[in-house]
Protein backbone atom coordinates (compact mmCIF):
# COMPACT_ATOMS: atom_id res chain seq x y z
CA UNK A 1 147.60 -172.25 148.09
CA UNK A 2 147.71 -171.31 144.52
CA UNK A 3 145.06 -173.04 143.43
CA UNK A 4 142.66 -171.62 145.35
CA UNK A 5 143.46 -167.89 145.38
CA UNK A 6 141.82 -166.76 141.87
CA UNK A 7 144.79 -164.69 139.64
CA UNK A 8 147.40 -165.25 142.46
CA UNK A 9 150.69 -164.72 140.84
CA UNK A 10 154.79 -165.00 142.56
CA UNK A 11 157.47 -162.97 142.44
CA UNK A 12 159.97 -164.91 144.49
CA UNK A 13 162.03 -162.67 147.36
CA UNK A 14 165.28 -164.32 148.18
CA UNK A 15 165.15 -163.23 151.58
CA UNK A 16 164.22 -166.66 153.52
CA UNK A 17 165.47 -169.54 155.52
CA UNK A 18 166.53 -172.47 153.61
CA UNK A 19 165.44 -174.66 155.88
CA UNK A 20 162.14 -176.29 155.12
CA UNK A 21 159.70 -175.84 158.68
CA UNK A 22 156.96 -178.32 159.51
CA UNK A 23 153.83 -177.28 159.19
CA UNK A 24 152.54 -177.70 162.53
CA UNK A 25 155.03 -174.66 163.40
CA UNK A 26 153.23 -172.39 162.04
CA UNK A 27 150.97 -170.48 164.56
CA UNK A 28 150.52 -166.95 163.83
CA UNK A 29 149.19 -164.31 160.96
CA UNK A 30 150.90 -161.52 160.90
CA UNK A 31 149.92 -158.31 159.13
CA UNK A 32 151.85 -155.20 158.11
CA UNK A 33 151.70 -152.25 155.85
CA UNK A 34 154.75 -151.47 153.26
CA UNK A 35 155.56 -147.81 154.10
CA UNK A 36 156.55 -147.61 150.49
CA UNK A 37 155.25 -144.82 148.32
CA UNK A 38 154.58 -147.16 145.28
CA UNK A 39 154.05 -151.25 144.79
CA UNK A 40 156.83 -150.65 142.65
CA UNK A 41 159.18 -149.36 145.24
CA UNK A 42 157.92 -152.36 147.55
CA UNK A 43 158.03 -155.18 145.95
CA UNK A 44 161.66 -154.02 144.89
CA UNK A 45 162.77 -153.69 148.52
CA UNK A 46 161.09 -156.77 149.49
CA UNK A 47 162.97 -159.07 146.62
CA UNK A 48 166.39 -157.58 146.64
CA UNK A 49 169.12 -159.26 147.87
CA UNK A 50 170.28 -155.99 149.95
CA UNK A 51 167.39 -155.41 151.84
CA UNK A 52 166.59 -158.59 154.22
CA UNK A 53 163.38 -157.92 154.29
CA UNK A 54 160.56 -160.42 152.60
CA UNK A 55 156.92 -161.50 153.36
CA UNK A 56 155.24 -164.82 152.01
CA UNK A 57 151.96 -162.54 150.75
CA UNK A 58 152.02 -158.96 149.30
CA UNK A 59 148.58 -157.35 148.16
CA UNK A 60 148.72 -154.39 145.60
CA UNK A 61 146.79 -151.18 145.88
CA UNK A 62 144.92 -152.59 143.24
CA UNK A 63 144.13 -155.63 145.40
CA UNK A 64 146.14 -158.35 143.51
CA UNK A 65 147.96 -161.23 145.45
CA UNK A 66 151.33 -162.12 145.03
CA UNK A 67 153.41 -165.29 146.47
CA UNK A 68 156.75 -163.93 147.49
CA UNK A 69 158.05 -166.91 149.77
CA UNK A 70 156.35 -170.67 149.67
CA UNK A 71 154.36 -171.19 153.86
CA UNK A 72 157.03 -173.38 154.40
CA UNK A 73 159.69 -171.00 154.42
CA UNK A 74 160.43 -168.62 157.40
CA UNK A 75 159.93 -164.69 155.65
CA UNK A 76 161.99 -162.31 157.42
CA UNK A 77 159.11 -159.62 158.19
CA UNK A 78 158.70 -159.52 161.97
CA UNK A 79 162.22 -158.58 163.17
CA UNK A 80 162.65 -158.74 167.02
CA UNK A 81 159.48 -160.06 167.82
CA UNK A 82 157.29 -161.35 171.41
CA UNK A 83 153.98 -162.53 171.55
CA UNK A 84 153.27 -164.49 175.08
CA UNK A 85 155.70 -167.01 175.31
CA UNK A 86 157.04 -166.76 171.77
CA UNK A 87 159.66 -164.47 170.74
CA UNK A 88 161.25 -164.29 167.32
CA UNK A 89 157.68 -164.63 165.35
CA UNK A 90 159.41 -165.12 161.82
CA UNK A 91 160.07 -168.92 162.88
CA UNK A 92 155.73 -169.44 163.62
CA UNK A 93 154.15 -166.74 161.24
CA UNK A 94 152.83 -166.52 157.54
CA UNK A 95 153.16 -162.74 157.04
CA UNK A 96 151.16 -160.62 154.91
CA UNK A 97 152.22 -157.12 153.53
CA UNK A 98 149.68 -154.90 152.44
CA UNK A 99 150.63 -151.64 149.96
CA UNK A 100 150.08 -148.77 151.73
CA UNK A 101 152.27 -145.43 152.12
CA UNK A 102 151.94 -145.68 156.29
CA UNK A 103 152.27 -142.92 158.57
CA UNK A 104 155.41 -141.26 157.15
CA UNK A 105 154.58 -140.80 153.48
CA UNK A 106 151.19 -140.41 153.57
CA UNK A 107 148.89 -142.54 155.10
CA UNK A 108 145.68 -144.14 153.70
CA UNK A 109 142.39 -146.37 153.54
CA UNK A 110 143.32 -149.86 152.71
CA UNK A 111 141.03 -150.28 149.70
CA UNK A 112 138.22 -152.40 149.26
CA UNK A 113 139.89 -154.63 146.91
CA UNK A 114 142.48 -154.87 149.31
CA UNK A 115 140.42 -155.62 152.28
CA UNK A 116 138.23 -158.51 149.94
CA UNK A 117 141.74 -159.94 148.97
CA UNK A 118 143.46 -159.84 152.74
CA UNK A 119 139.85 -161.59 153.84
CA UNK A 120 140.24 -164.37 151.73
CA UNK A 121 143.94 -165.35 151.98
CA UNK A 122 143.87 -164.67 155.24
CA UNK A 123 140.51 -167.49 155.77
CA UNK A 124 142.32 -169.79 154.04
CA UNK A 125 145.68 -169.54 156.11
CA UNK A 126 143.57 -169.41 159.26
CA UNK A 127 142.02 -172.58 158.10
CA UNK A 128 145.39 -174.77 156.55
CA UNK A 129 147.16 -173.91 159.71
CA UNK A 130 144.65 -173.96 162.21
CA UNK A 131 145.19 -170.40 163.53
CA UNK A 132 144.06 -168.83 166.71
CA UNK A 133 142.15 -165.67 166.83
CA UNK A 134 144.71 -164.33 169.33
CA UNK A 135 147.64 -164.91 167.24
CA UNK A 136 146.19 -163.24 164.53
CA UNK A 137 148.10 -159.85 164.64
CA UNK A 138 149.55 -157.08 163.11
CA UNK A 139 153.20 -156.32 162.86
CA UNK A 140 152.42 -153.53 165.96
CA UNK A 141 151.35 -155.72 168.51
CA UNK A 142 154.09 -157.63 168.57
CA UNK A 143 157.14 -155.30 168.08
CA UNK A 144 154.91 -152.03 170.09
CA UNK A 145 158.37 -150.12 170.76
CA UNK A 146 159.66 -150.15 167.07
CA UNK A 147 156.37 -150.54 164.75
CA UNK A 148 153.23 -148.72 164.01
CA UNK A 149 152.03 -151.03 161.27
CA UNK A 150 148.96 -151.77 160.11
CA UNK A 151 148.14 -148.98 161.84
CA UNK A 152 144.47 -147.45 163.00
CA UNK A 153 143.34 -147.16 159.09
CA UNK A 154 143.15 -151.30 159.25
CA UNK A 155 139.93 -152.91 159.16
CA UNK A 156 140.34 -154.97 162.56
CA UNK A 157 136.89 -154.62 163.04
CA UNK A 158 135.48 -155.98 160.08
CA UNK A 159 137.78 -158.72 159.92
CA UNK A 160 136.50 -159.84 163.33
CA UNK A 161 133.03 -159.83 162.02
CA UNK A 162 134.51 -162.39 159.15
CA UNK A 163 136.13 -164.33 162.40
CA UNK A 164 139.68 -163.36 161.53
CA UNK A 165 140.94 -162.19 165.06
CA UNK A 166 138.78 -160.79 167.46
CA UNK A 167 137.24 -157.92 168.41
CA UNK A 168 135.59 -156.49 171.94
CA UNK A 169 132.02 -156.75 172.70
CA UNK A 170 130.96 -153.75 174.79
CA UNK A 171 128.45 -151.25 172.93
CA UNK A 172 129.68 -147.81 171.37
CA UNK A 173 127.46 -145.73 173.60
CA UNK A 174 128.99 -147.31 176.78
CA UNK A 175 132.61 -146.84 175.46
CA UNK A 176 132.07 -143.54 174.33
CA UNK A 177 130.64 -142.31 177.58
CA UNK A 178 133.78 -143.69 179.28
CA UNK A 179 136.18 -142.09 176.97
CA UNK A 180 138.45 -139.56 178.46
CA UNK A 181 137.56 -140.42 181.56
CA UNK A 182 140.94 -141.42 183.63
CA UNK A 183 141.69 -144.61 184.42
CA UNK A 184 145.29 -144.37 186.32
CA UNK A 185 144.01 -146.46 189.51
CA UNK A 186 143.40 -149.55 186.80
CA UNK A 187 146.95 -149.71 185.43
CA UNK A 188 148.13 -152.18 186.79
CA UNK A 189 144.80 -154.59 185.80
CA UNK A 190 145.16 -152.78 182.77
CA UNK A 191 148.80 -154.11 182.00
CA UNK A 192 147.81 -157.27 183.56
CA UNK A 193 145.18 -157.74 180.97
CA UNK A 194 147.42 -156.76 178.22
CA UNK A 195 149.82 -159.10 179.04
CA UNK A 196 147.66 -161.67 179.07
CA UNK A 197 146.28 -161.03 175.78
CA UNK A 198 150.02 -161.78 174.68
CA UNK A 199 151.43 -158.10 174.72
CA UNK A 200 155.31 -157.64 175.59
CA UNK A 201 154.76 -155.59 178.58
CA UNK A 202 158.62 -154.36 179.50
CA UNK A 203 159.01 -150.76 178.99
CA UNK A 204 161.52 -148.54 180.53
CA UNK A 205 159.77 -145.39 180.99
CA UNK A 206 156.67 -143.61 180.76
CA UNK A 207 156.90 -142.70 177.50
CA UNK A 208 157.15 -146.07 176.46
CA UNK A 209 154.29 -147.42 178.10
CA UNK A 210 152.62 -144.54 176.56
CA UNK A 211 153.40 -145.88 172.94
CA UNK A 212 152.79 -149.91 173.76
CA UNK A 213 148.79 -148.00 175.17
CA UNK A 214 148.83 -146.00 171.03
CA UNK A 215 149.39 -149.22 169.61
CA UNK A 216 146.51 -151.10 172.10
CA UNK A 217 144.54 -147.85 170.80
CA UNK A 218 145.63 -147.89 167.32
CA UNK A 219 143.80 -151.52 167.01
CA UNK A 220 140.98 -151.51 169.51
CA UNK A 221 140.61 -147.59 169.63
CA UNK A 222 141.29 -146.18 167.05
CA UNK A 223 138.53 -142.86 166.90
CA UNK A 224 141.55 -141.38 169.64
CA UNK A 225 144.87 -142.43 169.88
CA UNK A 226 146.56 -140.45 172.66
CA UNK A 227 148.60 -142.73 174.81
CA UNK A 228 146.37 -142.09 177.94
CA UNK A 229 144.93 -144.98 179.95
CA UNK A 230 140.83 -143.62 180.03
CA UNK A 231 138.42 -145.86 180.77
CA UNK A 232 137.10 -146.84 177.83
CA UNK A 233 140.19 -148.39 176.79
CA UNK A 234 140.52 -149.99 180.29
CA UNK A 235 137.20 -151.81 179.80
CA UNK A 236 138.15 -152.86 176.01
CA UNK A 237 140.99 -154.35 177.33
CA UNK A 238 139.07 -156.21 180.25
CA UNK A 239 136.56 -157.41 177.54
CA UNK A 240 139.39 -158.60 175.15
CA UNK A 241 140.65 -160.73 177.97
CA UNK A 242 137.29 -162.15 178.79
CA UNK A 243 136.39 -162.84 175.06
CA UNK A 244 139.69 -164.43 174.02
């Protein structure tokens, strides 16, 4: 991949799996922010021996690209993991981790060199391995009880329009009309289409269904993020399941 990422450099993380995986595992893109204050700070973390943490990609606030584990290698960035069928996404992903404080330590913009670097690593993986739109997917959507990363700052949207992952295709005036608007007679369609966009759906209580709808909001709605099933969300998430 080296050779055709201009001024990639590596910085090897001994947190992977020895064993070698095929190539044909790999099925997913995973993104995620560091929640680190500094690059410094992160790319410590994610080559120490302590932390058992790692990613195979890590982009600077600057925008740079650095190797930390060969594709090959399962990275240990997903943790306890679903996605459809799948579970444990560290054995099928190539994840990416992108410098940025995250929602405890100050939250930002990714940057445009950041977003121009993630763009073209990212078409490149999507390419080598053949990905899906629909497993291309941040850390969030497939851990919705534990994570909040990338977060609603991410550029899903443009991506999209670059054909990494995929985006909804209803007009802004028609959502926003809909917005706040309540929706609780659709929940179960609404969880139906959820689920079938690949979304681990078992929650416990209604507070936890109310975080798994943030994260659906964080990444398809991200102008208000309030846990509440409105309309407008409802027929984002009909439209995802229609386009995907």
């Amino acid at each position: 991949m080296q050779k055709n990422v201009e001024k990639m450099t590596i910085n090897y993380s001994p947190n992977f799996d020895l064993k070698k995986r095929d190539k044909n595992k790999i099925k997913y893109l995973i993104y995620h922010y560091t929640g680190m204050k500094n690059d410094k700070l992160a790319i410590k973390k994610l080559t120490s021996f302590n932390s058992n943490v790692s990613c195979h990609y890590y982009i600077t606030k600057s925008g740079k690209l650095i190797q930390m584990v060969p594709d090959l290698y399962v990275a240990w960035h997903a943790g306890k993991s679903y996605w459809g069928k799948h579970k444990s996404i560290n054995y099928k992903s190539i994840g990416i981790e992108i410098s940025n404080p995250g929602h405890e330590l100050g939250y930002r913009n990714f940057t445009d060199n950041q977003t121009k670097c993630l763009i073209k690593i990212s078409k490149l993986i999507i390419k080598k391995y053949n990905i899906d739109k629909n497993k291309i997917l941040g850390h969030s959507d497939i851990a919705p009880l534990r994570k909040k990363d990338p977060g609603e700052k991410f550029p899903w949207k443009l991506l999209s329009k670059k054909k990494i992952g995929y985006w909804h295709n209803i007009n802004l005036q028609v959502l926003k009309s809909l917005r706040g608007k309540k929706s609780e007679l659709n929940l179960h369609k609404f969880i139906f289409y959820l689920k079938s966009l690949g979304y681990h759906m078992e929650y416990s209580s209604s507070d936890e269904l109310r975080k798994i709808i943030k994260i659906f909001q964080m990444r398809f709605r991200p102008e208000l993020i309030d846990g509440k099933l409105d309309l407008e969300c409802y027929k984002i998430a009909k439209s995802l399941y229609n386009v995907r």
